[in-house]
ModelCIF file with pLDDT and N, C-alpha, C, O atoms, coordinates in Angstrom:
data_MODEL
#
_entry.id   MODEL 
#
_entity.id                         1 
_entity.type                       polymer 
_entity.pdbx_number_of_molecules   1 
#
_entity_poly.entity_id                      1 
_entity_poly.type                           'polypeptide(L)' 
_entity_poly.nstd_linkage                   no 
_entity_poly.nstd_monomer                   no 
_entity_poly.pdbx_seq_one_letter_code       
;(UNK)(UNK)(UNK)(UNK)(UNK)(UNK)(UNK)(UNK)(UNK)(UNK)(UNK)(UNK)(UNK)(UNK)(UNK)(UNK)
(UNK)(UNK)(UNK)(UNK)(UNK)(UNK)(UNK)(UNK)(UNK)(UNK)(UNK)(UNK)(UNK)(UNK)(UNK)(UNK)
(UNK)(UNK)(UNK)(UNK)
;
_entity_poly.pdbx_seq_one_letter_code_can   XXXXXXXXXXXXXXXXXXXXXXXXXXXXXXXXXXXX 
_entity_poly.pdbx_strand_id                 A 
#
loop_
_entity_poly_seq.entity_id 
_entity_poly_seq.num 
_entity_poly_seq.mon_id 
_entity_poly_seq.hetero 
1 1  UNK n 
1 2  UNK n 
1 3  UNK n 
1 4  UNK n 
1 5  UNK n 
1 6  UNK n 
1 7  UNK n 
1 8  UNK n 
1 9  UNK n 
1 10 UNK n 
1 11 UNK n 
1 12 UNK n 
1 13 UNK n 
1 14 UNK n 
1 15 UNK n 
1 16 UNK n 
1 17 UNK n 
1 18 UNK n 
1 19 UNK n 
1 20 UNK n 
1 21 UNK n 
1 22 UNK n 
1 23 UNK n 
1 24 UNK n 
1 25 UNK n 
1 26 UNK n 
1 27 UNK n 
1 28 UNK n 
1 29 UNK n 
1 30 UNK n 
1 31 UNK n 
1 32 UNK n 
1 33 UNK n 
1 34 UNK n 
1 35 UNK n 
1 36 UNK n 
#
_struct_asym.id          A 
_struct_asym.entity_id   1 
#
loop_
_ma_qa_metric.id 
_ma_qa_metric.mode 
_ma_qa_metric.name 
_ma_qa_metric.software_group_id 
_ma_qa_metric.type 
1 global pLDDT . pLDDT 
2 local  pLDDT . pLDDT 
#
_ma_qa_metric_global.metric_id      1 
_ma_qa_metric_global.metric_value   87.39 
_ma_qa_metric_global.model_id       1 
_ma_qa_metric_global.ordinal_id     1 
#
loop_
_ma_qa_metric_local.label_asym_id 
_ma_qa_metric_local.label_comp_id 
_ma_qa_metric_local.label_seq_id 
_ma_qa_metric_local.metric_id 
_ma_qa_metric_local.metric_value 
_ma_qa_metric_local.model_id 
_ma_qa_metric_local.ordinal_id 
A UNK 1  2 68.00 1 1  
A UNK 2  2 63.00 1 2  
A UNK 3  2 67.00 1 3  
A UNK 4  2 74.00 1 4  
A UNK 5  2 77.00 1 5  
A UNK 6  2 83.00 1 6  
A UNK 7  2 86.00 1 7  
A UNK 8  2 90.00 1 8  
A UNK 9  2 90.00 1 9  
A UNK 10 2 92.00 1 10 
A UNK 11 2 92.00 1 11 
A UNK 12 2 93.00 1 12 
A UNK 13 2 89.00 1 13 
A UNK 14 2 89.00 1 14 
A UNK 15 2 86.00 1 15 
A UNK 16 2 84.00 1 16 
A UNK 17 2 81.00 1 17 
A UNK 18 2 81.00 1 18 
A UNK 19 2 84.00 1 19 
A UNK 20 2 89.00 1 20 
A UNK 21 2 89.00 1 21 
A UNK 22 2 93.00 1 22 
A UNK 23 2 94.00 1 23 
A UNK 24 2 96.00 1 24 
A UNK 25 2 95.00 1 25 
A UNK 26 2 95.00 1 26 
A UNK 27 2 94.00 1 27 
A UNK 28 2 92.00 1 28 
A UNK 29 2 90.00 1 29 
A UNK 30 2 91.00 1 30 
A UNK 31 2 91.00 1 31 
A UNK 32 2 93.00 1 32 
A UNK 33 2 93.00 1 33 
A UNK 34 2 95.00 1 34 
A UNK 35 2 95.00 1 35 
A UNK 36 2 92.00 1 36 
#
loop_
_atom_site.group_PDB 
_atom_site.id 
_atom_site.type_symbol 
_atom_site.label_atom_id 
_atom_site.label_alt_id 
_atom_site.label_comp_id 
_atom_site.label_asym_id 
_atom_site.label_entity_id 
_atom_site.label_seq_id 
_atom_site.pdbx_PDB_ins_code 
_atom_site.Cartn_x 
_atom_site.Cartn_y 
_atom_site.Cartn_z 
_atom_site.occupancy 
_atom_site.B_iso_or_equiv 
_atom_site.pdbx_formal_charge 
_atom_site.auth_seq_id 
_atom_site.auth_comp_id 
_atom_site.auth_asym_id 
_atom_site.auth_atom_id 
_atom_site.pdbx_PDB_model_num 
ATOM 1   N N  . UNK A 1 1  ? 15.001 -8.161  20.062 1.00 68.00 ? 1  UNK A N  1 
ATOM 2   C CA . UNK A 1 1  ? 15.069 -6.706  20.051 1.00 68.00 ? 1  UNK A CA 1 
ATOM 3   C C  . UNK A 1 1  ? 15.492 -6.194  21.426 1.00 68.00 ? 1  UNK A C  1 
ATOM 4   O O  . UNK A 1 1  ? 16.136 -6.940  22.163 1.00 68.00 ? 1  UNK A O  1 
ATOM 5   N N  . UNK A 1 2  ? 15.185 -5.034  21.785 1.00 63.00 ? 2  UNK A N  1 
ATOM 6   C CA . UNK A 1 2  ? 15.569 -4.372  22.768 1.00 63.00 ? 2  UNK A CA 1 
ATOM 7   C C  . UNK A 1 2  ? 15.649 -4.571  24.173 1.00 63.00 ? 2  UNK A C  1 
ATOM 8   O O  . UNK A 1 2  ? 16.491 -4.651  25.068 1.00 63.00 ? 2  UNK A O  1 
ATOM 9   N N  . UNK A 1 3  ? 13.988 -4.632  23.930 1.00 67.00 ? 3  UNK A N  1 
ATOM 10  C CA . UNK A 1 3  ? 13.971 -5.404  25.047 1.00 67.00 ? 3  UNK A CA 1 
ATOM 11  C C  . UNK A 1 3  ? 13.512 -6.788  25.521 1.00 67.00 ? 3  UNK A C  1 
ATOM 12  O O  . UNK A 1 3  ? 12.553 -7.071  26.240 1.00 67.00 ? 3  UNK A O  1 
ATOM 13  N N  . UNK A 1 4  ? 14.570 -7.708  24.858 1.00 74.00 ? 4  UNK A N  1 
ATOM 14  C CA . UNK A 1 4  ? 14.760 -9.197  25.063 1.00 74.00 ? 4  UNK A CA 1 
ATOM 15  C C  . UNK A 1 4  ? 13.770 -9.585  24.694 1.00 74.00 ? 4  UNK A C  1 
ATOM 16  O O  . UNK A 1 4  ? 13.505 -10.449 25.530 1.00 74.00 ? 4  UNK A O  1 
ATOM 17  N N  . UNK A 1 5  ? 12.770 -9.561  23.809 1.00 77.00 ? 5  UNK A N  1 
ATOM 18  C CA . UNK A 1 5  ? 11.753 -10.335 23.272 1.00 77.00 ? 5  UNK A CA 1 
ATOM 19  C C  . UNK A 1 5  ? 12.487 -10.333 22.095 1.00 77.00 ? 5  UNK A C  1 
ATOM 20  O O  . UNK A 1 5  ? 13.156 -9.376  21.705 1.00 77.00 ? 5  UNK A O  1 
ATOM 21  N N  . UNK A 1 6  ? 12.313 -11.862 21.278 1.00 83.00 ? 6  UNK A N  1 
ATOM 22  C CA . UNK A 1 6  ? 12.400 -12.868 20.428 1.00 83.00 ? 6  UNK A CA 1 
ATOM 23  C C  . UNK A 1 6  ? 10.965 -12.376 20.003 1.00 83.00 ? 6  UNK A C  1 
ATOM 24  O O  . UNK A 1 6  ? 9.926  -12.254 20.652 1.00 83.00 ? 6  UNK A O  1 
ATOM 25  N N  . UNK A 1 7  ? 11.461 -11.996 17.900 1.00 86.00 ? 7  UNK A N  1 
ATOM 26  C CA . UNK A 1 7  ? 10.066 -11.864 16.997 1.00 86.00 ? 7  UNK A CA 1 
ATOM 27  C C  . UNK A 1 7  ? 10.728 -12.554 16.156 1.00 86.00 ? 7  UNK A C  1 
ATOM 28  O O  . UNK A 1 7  ? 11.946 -12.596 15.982 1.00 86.00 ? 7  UNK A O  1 
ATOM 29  N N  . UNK A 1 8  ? 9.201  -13.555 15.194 1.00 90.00 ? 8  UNK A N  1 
ATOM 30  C CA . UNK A 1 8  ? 10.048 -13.969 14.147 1.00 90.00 ? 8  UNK A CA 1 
ATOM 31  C C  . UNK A 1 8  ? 9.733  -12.654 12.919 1.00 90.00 ? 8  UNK A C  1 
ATOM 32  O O  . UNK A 1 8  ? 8.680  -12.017 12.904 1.00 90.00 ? 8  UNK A O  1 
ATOM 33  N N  . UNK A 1 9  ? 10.798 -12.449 12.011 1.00 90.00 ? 9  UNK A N  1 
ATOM 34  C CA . UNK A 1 9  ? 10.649 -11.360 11.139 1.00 90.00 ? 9  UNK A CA 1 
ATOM 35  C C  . UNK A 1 9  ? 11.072 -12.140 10.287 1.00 90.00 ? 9  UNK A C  1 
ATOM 36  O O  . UNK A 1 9  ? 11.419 -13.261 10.658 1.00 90.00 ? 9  UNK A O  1 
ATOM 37  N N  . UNK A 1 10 ? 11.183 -11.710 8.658  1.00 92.00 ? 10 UNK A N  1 
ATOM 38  C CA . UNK A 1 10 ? 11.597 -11.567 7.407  1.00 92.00 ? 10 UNK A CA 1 
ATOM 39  C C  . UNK A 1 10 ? 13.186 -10.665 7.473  1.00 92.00 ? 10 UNK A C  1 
ATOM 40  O O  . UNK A 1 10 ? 13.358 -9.819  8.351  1.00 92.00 ? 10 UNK A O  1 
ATOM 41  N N  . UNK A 1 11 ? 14.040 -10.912 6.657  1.00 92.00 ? 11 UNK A N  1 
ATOM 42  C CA . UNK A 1 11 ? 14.799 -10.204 6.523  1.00 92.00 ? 11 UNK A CA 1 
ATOM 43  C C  . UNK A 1 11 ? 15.089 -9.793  5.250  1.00 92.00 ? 11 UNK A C  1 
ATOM 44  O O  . UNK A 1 11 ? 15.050 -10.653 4.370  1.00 92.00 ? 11 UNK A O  1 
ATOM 45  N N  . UNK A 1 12 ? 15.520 -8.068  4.806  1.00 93.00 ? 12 UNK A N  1 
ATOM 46  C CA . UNK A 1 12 ? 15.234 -7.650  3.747  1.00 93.00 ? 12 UNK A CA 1 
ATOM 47  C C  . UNK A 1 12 ? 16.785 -6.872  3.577  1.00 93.00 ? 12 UNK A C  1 
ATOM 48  O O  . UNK A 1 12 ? 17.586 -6.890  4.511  1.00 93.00 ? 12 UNK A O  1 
ATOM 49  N N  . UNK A 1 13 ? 17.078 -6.224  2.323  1.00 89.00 ? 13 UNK A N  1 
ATOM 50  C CA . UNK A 1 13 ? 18.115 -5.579  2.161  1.00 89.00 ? 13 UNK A CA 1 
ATOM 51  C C  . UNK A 1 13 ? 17.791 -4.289  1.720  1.00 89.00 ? 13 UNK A C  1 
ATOM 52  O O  . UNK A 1 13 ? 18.792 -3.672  1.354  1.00 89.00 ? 13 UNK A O  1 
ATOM 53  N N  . UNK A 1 14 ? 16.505 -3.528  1.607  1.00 89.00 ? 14 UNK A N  1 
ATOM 54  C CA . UNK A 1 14 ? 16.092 -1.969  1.361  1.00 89.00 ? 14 UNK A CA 1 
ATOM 55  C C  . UNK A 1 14 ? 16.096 -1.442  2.411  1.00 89.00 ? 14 UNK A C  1 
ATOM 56  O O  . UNK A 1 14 ? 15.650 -1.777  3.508  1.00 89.00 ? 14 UNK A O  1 
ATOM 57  N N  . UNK A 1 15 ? 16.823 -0.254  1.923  1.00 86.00 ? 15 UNK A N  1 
ATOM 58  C CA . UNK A 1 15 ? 17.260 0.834   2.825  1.00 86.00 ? 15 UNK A CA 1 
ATOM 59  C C  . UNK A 1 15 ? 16.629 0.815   3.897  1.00 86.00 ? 15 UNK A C  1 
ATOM 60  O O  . UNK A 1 15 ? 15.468 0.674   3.513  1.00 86.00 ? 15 UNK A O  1 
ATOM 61  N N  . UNK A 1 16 ? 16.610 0.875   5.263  1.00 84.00 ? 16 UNK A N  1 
ATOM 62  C CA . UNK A 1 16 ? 15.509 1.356   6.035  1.00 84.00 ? 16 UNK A CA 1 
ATOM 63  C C  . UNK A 1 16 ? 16.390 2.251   7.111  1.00 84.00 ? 16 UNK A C  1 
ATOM 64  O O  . UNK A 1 16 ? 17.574 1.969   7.289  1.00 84.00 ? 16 UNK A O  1 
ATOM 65  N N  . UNK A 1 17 ? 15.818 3.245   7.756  1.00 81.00 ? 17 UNK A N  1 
ATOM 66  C CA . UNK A 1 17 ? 16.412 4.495   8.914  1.00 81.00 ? 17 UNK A CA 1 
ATOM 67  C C  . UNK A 1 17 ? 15.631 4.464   9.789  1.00 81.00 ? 17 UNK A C  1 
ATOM 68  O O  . UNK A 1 17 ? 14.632 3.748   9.857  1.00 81.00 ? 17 UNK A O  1 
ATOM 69  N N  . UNK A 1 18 ? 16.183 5.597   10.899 1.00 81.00 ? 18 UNK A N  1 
ATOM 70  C CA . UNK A 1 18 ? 15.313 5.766   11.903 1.00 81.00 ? 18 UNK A CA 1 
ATOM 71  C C  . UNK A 1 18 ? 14.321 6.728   10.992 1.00 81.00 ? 18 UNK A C  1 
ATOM 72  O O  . UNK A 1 18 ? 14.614 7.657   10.240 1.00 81.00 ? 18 UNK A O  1 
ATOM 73  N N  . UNK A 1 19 ? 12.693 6.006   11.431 1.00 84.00 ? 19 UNK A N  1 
ATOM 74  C CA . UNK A 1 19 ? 11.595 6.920   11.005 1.00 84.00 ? 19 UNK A CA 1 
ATOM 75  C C  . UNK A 1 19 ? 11.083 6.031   10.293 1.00 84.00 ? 19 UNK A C  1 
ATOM 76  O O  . UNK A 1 19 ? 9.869  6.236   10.279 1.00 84.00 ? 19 UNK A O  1 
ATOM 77  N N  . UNK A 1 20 ? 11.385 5.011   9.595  1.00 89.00 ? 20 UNK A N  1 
ATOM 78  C CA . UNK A 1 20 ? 10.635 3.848   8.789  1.00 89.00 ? 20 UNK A CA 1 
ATOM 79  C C  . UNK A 1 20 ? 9.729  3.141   10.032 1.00 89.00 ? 20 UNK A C  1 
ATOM 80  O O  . UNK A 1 20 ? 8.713  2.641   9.549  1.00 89.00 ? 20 UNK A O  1 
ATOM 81  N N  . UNK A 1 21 ? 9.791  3.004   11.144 1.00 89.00 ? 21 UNK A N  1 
ATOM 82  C CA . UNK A 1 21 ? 9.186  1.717   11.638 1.00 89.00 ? 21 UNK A CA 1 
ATOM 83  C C  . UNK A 1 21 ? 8.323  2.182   11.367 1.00 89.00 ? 21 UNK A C  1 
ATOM 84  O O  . UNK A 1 21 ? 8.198  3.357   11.022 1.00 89.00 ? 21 UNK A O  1 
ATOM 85  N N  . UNK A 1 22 ? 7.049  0.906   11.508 1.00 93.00 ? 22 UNK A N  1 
ATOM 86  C CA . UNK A 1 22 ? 5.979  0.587   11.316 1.00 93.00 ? 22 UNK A CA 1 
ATOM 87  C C  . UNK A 1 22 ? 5.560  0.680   9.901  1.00 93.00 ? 22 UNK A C  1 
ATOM 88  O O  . UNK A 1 22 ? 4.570  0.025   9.574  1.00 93.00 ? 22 UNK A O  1 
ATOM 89  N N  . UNK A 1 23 ? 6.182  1.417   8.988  1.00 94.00 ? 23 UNK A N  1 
ATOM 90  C CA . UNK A 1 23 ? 6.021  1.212   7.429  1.00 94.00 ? 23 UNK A CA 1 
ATOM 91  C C  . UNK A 1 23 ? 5.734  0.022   6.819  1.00 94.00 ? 23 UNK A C  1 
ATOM 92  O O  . UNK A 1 23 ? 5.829  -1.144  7.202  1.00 94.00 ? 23 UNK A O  1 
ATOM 93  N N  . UNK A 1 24 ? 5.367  0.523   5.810  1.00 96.00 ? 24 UNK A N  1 
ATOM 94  C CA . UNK A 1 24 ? 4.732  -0.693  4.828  1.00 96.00 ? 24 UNK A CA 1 
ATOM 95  C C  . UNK A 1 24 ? 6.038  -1.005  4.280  1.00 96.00 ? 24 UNK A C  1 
ATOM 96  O O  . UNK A 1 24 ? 6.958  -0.248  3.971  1.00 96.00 ? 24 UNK A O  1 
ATOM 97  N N  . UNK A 1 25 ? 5.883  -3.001  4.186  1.00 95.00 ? 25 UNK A N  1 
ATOM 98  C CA . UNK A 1 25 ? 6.968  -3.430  2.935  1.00 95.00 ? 25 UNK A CA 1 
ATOM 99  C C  . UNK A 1 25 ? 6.070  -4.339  2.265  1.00 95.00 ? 25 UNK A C  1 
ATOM 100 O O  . UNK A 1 25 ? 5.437  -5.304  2.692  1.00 95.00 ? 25 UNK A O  1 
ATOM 101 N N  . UNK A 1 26 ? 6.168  -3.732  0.937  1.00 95.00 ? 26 UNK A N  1 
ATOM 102 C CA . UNK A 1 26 ? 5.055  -4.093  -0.206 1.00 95.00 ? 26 UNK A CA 1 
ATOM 103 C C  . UNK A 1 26 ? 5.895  -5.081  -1.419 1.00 95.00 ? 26 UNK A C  1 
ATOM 104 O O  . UNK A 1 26 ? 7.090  -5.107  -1.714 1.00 95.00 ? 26 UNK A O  1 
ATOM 105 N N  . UNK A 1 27 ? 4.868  -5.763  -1.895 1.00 94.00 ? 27 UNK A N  1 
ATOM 106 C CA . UNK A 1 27 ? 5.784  -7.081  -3.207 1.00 94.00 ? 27 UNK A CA 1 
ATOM 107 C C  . UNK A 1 27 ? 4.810  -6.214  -4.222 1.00 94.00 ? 27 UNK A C  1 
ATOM 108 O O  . UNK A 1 27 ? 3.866  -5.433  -4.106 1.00 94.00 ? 27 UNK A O  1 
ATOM 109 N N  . UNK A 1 28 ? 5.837  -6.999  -5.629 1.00 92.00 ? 28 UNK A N  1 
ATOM 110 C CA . UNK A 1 28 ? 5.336  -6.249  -6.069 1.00 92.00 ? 28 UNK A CA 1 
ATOM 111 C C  . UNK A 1 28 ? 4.203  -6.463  -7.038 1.00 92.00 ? 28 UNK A C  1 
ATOM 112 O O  . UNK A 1 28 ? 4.313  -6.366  -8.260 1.00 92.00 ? 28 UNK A O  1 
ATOM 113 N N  . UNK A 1 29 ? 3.147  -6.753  -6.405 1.00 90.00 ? 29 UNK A N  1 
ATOM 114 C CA . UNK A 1 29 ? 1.786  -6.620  -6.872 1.00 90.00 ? 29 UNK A CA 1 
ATOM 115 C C  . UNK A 1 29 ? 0.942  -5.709  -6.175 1.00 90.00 ? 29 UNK A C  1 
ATOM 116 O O  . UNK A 1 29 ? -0.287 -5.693  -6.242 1.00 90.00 ? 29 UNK A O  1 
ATOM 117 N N  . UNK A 1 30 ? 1.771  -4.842  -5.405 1.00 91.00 ? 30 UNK A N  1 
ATOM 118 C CA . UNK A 1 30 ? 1.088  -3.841  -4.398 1.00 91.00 ? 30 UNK A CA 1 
ATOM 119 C C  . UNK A 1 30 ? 0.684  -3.838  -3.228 1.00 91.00 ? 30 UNK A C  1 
ATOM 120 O O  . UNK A 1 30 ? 0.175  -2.981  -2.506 1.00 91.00 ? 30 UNK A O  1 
ATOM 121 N N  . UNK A 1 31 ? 1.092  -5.384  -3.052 1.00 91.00 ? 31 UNK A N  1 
ATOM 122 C CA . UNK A 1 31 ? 0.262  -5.787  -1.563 1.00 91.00 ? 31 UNK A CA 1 
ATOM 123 C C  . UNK A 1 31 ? 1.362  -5.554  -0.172 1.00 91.00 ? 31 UNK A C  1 
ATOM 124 O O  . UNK A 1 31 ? 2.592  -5.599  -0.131 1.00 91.00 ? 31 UNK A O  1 
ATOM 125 N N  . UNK A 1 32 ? 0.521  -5.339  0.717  1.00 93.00 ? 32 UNK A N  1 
ATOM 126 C CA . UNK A 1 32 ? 1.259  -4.996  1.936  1.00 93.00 ? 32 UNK A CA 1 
ATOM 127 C C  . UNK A 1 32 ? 1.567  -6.492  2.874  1.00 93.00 ? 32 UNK A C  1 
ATOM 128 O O  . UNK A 1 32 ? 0.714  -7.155  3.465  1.00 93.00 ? 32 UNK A O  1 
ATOM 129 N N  . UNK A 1 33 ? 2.847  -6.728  2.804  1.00 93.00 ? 33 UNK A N  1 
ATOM 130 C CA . UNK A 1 33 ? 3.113  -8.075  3.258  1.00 93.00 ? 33 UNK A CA 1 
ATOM 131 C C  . UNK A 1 33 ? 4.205  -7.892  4.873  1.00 93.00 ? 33 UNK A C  1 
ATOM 132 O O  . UNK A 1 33 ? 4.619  -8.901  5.444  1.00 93.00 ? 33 UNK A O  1 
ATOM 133 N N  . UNK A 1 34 ? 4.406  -6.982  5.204  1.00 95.00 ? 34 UNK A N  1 
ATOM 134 C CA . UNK A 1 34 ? 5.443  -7.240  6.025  1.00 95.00 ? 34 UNK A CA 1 
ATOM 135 C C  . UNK A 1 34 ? 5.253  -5.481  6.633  1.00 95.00 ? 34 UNK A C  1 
ATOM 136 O O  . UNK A 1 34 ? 4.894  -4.603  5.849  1.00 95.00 ? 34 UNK A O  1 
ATOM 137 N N  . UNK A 1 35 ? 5.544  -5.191  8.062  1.00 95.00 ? 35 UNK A N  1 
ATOM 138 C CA . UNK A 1 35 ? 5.991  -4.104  8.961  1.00 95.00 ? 35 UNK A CA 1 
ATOM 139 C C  . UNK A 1 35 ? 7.182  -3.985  8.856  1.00 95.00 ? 35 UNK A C  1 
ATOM 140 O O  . UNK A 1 35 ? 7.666  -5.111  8.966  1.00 95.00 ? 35 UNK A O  1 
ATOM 141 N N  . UNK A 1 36 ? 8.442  -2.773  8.601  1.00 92.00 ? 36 UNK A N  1 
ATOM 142 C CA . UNK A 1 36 ? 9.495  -3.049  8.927  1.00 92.00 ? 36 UNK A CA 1 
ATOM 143 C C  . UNK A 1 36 ? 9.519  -1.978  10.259 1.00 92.00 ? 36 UNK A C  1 
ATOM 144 O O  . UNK A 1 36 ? 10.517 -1.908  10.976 1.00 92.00 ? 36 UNK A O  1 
#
């Protein structure tokens, strides 16, 4: 990221904008599995 720190993440293809971070990315049994 920005500033040169290495995260490991998931990578996804739903929409995301400025104003999503820190949002929930949920499967779908409802559960909260991932920050985008």
């Amino acid at each position: 990221i920005s500033n040169n720190t290495a995260i490991d993440m998931f990578q996804i293809d739903a929409a995301i904008n400025n104003g999503n971070s820190g949002g929930p990315i949920i499967n779908r049994f409802g559960q909260v599995i991932g920050i985008a």
